[in-house]
PDB file of N, CA and C in Angstrom:
ATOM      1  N   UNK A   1       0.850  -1.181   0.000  1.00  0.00           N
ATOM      2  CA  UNK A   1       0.000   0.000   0.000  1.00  0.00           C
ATOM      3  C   UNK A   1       0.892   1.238   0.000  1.00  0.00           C
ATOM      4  N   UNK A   2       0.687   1.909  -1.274  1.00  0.00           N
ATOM      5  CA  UNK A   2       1.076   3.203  -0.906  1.00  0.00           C
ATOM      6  C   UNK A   2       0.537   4.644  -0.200  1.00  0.00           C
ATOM      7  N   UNK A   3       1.151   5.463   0.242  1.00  0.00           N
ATOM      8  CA  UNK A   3       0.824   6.788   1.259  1.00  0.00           C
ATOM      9  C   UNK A   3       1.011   8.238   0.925  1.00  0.00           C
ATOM     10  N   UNK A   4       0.248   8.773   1.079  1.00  0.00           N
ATOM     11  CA  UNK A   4       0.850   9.711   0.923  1.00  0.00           C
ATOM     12  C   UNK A   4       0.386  11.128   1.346  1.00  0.00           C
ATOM     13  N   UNK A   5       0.801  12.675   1.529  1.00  0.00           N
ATOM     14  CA  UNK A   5       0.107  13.821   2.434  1.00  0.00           C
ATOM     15  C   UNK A   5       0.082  14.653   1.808  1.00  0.00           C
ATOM     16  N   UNK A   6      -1.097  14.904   2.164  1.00  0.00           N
ATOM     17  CA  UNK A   6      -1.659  16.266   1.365  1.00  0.00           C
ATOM     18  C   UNK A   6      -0.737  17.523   1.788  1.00  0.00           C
ATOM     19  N   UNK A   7      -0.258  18.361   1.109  1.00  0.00           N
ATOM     20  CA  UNK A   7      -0.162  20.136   1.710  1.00  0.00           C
ATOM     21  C   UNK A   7      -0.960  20.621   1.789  1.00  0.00           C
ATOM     22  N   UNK A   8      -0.255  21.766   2.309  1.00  0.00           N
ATOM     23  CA  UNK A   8      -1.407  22.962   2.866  1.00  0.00           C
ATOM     24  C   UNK A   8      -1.659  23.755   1.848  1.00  0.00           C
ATOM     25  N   UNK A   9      -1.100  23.252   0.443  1.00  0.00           N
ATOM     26  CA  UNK A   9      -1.944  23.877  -1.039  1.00  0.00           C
ATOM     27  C   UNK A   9      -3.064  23.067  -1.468  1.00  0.00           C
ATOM     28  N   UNK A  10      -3.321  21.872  -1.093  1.00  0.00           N
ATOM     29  CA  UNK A  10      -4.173  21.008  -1.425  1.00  0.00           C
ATOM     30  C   UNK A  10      -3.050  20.241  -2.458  1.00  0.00           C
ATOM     31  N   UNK A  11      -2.152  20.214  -2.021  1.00  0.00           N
ATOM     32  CA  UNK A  11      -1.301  19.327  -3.215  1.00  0.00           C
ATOM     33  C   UNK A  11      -1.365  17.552  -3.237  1.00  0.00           C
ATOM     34  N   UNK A  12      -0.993  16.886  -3.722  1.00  0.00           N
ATOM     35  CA  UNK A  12      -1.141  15.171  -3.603  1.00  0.00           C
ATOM     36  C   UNK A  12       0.375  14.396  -4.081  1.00  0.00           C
ATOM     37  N   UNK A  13       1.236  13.918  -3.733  1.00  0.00           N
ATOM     38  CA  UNK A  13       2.253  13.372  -4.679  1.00  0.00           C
ATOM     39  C   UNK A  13       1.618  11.877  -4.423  1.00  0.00           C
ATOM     40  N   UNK A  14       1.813  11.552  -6.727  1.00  0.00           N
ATOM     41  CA  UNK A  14       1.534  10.210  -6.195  1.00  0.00           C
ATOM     42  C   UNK A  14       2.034   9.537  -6.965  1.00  0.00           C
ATOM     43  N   UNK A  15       2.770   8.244  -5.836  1.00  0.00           N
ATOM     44  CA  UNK A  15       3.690   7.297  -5.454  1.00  0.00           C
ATOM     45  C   UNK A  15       4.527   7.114  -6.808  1.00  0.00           C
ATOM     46  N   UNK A  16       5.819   6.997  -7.070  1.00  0.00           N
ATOM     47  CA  UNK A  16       6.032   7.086  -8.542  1.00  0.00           C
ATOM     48  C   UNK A  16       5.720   5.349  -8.677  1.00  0.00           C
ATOM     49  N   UNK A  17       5.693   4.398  -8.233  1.00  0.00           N
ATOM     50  CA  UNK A  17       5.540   3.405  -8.799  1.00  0.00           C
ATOM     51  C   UNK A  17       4.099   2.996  -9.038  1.00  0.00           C
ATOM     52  N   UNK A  18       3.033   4.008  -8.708  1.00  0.00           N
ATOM     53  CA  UNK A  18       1.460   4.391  -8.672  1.00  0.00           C
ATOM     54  C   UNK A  18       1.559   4.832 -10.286  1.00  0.00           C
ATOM     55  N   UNK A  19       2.326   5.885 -10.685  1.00  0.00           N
ATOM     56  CA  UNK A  19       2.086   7.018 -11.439  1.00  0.00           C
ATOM     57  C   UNK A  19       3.089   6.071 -13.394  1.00  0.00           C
ATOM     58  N   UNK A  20       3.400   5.321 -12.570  1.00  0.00           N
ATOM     59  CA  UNK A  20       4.276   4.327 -13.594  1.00  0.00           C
ATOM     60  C   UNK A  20       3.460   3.029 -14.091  1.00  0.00           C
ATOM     61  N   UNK A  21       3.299   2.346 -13.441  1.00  0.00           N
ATOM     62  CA  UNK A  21       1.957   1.190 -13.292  1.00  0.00           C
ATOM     63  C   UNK A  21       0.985   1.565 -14.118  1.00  0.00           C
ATOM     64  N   UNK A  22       0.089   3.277 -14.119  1.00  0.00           N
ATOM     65  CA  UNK A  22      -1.021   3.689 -14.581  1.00  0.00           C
ATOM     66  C   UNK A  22      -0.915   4.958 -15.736  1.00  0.00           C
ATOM     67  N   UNK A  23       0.304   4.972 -16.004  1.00  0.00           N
ATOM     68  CA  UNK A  23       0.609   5.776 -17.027  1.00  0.00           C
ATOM     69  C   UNK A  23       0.674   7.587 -16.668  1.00  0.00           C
ATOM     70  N   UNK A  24       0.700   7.910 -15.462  1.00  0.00           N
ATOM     71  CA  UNK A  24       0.327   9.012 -15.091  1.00  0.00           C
ATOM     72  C   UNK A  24       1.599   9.894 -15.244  1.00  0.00           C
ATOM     73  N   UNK A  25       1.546  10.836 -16.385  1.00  0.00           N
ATOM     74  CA  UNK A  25       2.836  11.382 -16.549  1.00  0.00           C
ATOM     75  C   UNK A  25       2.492  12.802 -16.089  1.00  0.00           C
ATOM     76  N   UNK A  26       3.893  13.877 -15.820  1.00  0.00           N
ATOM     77  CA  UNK A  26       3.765  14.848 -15.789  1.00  0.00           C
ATOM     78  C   UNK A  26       2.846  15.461 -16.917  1.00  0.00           C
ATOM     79  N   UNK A  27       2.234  16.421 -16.087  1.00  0.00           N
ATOM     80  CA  UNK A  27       1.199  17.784 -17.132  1.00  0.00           C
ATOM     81  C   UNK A  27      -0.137  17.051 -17.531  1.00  0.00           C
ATOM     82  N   UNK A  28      -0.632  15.470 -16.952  1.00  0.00           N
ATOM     83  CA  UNK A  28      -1.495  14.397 -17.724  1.00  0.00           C
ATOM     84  C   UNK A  28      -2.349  14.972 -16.451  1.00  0.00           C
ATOM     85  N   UNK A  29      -3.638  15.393 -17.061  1.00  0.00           N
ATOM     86  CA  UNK A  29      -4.814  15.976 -15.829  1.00  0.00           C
ATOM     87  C   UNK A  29      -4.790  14.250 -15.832  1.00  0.00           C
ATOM     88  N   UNK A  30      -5.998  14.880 -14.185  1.00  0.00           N
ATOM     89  CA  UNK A  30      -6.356  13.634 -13.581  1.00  0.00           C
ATOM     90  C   UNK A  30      -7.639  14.021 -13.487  1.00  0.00           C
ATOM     91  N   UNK A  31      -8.504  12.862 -13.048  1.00  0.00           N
ATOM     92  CA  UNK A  31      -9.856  13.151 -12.874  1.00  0.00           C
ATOM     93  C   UNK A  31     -10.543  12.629 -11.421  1.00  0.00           C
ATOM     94  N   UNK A  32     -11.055  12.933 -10.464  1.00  0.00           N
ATOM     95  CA  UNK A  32     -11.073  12.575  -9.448  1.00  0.00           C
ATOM     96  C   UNK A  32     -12.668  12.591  -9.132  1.00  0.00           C
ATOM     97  N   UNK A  33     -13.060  10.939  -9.119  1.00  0.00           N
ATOM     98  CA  UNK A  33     -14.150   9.978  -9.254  1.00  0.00           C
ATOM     99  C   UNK A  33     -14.890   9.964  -8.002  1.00  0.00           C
ATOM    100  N   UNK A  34     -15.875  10.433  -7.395  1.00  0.00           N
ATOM    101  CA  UNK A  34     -16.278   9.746  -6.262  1.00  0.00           C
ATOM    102  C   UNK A  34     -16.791   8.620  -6.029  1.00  0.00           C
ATOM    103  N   UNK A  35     -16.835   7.731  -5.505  1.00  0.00           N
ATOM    104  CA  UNK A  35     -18.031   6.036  -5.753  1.00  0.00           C
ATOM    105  C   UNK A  35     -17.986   6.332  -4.330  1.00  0.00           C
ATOM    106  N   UNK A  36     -18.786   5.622  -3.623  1.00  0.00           N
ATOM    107  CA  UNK A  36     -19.293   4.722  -2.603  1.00  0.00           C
ATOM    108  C   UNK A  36     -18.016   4.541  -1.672  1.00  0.00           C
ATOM    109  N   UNK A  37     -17.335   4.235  -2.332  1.00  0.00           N
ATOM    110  CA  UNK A  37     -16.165   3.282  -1.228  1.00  0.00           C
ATOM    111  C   UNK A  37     -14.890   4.581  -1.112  1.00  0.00           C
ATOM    112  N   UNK A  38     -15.009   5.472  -1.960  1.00  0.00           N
ATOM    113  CA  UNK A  38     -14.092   6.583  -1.865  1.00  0.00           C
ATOM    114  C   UNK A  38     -13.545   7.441  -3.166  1.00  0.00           C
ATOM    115  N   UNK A  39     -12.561   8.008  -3.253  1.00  0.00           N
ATOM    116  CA  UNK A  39     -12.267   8.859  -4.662  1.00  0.00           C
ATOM    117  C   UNK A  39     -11.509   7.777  -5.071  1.00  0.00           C
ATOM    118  N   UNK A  40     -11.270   7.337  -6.627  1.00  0.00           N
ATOM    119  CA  UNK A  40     -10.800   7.375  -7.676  1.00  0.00           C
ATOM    120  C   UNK A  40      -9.884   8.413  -8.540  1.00  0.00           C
ATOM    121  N   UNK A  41      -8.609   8.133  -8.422  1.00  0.00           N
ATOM    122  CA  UNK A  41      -8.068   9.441  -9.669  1.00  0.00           C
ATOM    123  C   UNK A  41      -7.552   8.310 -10.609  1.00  0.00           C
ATOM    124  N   UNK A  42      -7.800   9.075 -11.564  1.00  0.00           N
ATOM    125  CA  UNK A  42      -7.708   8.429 -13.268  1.00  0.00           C
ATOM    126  C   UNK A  42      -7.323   9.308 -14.018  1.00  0.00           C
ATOM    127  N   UNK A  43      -6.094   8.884 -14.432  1.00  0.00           N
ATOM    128  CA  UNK A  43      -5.276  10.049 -15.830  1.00  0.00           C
ATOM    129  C   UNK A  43      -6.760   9.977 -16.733  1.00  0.00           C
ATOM    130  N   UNK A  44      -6.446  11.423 -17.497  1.00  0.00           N
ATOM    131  CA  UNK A  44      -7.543  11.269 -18.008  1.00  0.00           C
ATOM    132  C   UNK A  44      -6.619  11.532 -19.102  1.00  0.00           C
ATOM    133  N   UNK A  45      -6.420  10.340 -19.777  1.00  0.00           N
ATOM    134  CA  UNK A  45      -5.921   9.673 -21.218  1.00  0.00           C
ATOM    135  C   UNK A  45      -6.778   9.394 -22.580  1.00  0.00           C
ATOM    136  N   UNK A  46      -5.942   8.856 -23.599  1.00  0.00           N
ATOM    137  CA  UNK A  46      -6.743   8.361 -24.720  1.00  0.00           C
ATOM    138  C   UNK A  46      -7.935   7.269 -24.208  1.00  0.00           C
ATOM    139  N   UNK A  47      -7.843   6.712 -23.161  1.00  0.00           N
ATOM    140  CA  UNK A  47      -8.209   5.854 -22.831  1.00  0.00           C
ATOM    141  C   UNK A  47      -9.287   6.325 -21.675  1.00  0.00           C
ATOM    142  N   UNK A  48      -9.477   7.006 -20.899  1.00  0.00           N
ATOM    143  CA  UNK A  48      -9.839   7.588 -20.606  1.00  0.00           C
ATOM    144  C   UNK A  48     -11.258   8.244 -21.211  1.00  0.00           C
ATOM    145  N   UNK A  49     -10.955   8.758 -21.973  1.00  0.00           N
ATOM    146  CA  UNK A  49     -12.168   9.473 -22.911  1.00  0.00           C
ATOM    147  C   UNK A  49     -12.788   8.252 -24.211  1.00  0.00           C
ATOM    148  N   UNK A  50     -12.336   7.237 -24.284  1.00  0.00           N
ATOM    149  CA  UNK A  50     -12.833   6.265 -25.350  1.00  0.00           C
ATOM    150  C   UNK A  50     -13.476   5.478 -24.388  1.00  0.00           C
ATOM    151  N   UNK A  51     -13.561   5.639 -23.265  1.00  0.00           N
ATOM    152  CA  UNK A  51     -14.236   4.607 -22.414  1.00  0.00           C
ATOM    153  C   UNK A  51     -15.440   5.313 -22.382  1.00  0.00           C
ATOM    154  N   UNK A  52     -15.783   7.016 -22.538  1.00  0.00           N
ATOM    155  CA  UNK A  52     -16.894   7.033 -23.185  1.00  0.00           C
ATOM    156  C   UNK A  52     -17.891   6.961 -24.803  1.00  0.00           C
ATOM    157  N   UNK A  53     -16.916   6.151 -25.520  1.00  0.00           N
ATOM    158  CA  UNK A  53     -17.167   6.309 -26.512  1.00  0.00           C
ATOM    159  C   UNK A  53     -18.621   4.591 -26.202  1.00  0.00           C
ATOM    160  N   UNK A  54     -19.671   5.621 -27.376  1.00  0.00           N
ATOM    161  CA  UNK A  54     -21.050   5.110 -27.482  1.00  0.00           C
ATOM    162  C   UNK A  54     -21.961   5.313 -26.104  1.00  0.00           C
ATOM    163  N   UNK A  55     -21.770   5.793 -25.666  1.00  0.00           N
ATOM    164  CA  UNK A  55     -22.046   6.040 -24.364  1.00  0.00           C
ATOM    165  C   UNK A  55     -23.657   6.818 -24.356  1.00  0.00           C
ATOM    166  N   UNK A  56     -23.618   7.644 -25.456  1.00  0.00           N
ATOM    167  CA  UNK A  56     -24.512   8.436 -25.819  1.00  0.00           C
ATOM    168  C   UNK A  56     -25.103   8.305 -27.335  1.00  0.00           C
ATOM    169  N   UNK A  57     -24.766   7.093 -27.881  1.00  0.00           N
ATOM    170  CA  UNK A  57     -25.116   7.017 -29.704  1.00  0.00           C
ATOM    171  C   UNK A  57     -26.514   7.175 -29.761  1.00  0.00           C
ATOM    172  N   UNK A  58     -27.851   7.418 -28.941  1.00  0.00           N
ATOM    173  CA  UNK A  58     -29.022   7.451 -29.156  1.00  0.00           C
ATOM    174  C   UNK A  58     -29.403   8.996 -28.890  1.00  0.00           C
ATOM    175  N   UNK A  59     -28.670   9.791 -28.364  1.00  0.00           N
ATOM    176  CA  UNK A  59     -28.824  10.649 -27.562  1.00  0.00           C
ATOM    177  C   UNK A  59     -29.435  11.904 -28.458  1.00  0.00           C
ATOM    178  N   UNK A  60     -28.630  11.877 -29.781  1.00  0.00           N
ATOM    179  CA  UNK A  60     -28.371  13.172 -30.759  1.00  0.00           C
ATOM    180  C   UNK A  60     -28.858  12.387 -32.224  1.00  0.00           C
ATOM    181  N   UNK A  61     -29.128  13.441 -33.210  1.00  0.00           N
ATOM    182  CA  UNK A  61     -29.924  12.865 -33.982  1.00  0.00           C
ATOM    183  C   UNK A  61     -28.315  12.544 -34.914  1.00  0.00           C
ATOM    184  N   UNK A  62     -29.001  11.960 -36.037  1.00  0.00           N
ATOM    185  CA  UNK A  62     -27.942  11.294 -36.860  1.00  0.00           C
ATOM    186  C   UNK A  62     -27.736  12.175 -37.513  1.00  0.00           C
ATOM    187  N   UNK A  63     -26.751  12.046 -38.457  1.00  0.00           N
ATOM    188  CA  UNK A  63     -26.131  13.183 -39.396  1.00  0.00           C
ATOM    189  C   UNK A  63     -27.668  13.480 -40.725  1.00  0.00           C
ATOM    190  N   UNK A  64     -28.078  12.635 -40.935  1.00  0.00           N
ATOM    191  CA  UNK A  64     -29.331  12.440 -41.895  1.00  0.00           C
ATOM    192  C   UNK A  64     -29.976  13.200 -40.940  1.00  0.00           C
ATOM    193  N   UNK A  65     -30.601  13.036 -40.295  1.00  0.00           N
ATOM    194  CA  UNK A  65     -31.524  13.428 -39.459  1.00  0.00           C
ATOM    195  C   UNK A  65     -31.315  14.569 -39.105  1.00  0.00           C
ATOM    196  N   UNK A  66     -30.331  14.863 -38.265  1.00  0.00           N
ATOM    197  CA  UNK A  66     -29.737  16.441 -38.459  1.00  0.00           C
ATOM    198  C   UNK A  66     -30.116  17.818 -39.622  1.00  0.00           C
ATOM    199  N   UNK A  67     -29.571  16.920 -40.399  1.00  0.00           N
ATOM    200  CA  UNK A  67     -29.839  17.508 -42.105  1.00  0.00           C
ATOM    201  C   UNK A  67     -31.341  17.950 -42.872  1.00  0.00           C
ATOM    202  N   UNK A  68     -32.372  16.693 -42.276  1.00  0.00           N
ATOM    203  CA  UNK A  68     -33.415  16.992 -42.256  1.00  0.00           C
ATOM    204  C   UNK A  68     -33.791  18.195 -41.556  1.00  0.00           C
ATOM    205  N   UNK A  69     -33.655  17.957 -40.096  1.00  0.00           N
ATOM    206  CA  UNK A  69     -34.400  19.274 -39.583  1.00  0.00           C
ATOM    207  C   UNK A  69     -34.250  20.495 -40.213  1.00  0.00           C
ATOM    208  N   UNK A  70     -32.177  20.754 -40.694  1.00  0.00           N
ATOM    209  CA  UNK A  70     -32.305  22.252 -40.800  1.00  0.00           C
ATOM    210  C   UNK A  70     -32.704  22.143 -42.150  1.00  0.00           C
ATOM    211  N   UNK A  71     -32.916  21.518 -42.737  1.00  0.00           N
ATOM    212  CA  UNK A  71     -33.864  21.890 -43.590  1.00  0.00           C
ATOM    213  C   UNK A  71     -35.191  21.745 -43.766  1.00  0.00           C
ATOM    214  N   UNK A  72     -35.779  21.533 -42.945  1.00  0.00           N
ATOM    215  CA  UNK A  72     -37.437  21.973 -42.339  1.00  0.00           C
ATOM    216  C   UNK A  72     -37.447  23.584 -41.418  1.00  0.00           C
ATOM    217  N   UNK A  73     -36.415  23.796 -40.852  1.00  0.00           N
ATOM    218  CA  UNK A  73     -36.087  25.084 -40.142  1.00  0.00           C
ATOM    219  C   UNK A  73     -35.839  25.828 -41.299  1.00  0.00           C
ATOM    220  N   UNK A  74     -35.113  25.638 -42.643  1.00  0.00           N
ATOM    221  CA  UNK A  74     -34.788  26.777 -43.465  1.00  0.00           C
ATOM    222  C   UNK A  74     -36.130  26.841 -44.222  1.00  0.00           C
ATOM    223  N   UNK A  75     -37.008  26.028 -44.442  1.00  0.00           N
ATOM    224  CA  UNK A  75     -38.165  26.413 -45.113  1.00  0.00           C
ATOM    225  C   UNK A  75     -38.847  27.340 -44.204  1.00  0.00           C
ATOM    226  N   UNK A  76     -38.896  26.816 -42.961  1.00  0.00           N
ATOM    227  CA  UNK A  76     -40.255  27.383 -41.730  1.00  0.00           C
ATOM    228  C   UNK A  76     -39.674  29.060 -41.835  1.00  0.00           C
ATOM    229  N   UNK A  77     -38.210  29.313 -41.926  1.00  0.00           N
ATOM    230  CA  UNK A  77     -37.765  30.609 -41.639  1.00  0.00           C
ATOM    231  C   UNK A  77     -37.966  31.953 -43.485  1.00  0.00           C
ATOM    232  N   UNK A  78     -37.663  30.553 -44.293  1.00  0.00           N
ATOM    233  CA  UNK A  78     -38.257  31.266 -45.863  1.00  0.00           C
ATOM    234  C   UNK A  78     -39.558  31.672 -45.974  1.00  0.00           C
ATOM    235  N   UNK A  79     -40.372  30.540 -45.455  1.00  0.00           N
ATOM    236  CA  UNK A  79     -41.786  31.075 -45.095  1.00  0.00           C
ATOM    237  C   UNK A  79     -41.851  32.299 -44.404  1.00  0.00           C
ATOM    238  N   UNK A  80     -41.468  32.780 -43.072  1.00  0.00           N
ATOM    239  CA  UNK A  80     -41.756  33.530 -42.602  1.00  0.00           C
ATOM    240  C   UNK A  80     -41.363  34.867 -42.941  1.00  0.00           C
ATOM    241  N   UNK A  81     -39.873  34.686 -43.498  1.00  0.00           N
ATOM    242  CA  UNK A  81     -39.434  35.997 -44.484  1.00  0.00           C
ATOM    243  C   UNK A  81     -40.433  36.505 -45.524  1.00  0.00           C
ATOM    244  N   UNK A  82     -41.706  35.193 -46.577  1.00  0.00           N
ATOM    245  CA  UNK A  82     -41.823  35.328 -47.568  1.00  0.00           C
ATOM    246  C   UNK A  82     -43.249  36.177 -47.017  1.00  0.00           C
ATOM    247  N   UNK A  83     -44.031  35.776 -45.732  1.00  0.00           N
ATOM    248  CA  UNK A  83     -45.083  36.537 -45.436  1.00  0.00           C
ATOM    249  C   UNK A  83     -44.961  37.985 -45.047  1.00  0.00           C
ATOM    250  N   UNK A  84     -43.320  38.322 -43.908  1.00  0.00           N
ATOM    251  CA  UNK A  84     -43.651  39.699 -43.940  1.00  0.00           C
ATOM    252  C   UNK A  84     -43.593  40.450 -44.982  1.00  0.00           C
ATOM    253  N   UNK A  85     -42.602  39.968 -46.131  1.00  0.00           N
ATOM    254  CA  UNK A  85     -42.647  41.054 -47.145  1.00  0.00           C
ATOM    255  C   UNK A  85     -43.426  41.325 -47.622  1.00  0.00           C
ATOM    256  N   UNK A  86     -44.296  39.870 -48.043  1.00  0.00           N
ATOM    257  CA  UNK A  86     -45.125  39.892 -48.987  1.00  0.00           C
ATOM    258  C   UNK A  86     -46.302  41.019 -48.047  1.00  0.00           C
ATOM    259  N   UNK A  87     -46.589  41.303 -46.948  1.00  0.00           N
ATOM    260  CA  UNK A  87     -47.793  42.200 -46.116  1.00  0.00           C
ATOM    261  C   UNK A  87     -47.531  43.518 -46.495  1.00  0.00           C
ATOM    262  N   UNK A  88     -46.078  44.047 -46.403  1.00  0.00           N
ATOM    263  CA  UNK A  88     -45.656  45.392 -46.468  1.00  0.00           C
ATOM    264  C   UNK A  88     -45.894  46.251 -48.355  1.00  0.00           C
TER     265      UNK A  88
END
């Protein structure tokens, strides 16, 4: 088990054979997890961010779908250009 003390900056050193093991290099943010049982820090790596990959694939419309709308939005907005002029 490794140890280690906080400063009075809120600083953390951690363990180099911690920071070697898990890839944690200088200038590599970390991300600090809460669960249940306590914090988690996790370089936040390539790996890191692909662990959310699909995470959300239902979430946002598809590129088709996308495409559709703004072009139901560019008609709804031609329309509305085409009525004020056409009043004045």
């Amino acid at each position: 088990m490794e140890t280690s003390i906080l400063t009075t900056k809120g600083q953390l050193l951690i363990p180099k054979r911690i920071r070697n093991k898990y890839g944690i290099k200088s200038g590599v943010k970390v991300a600090f997890i809460e669960t249940p049982e306590g914090v988690v820090i996790k370089a936040m790596d390539a790996a890191y961010f692909e662990s959310f990959a699909g995470l959300y694939k239902n979430a946002l419309p598809s590129t088709e779908e996308y495409l559709k709308l703004k072009k139901e939005e560019v008609k709804l907005e031609e329309g509305k250009i085409n009525r004020i002029f056409k009043k004045k």
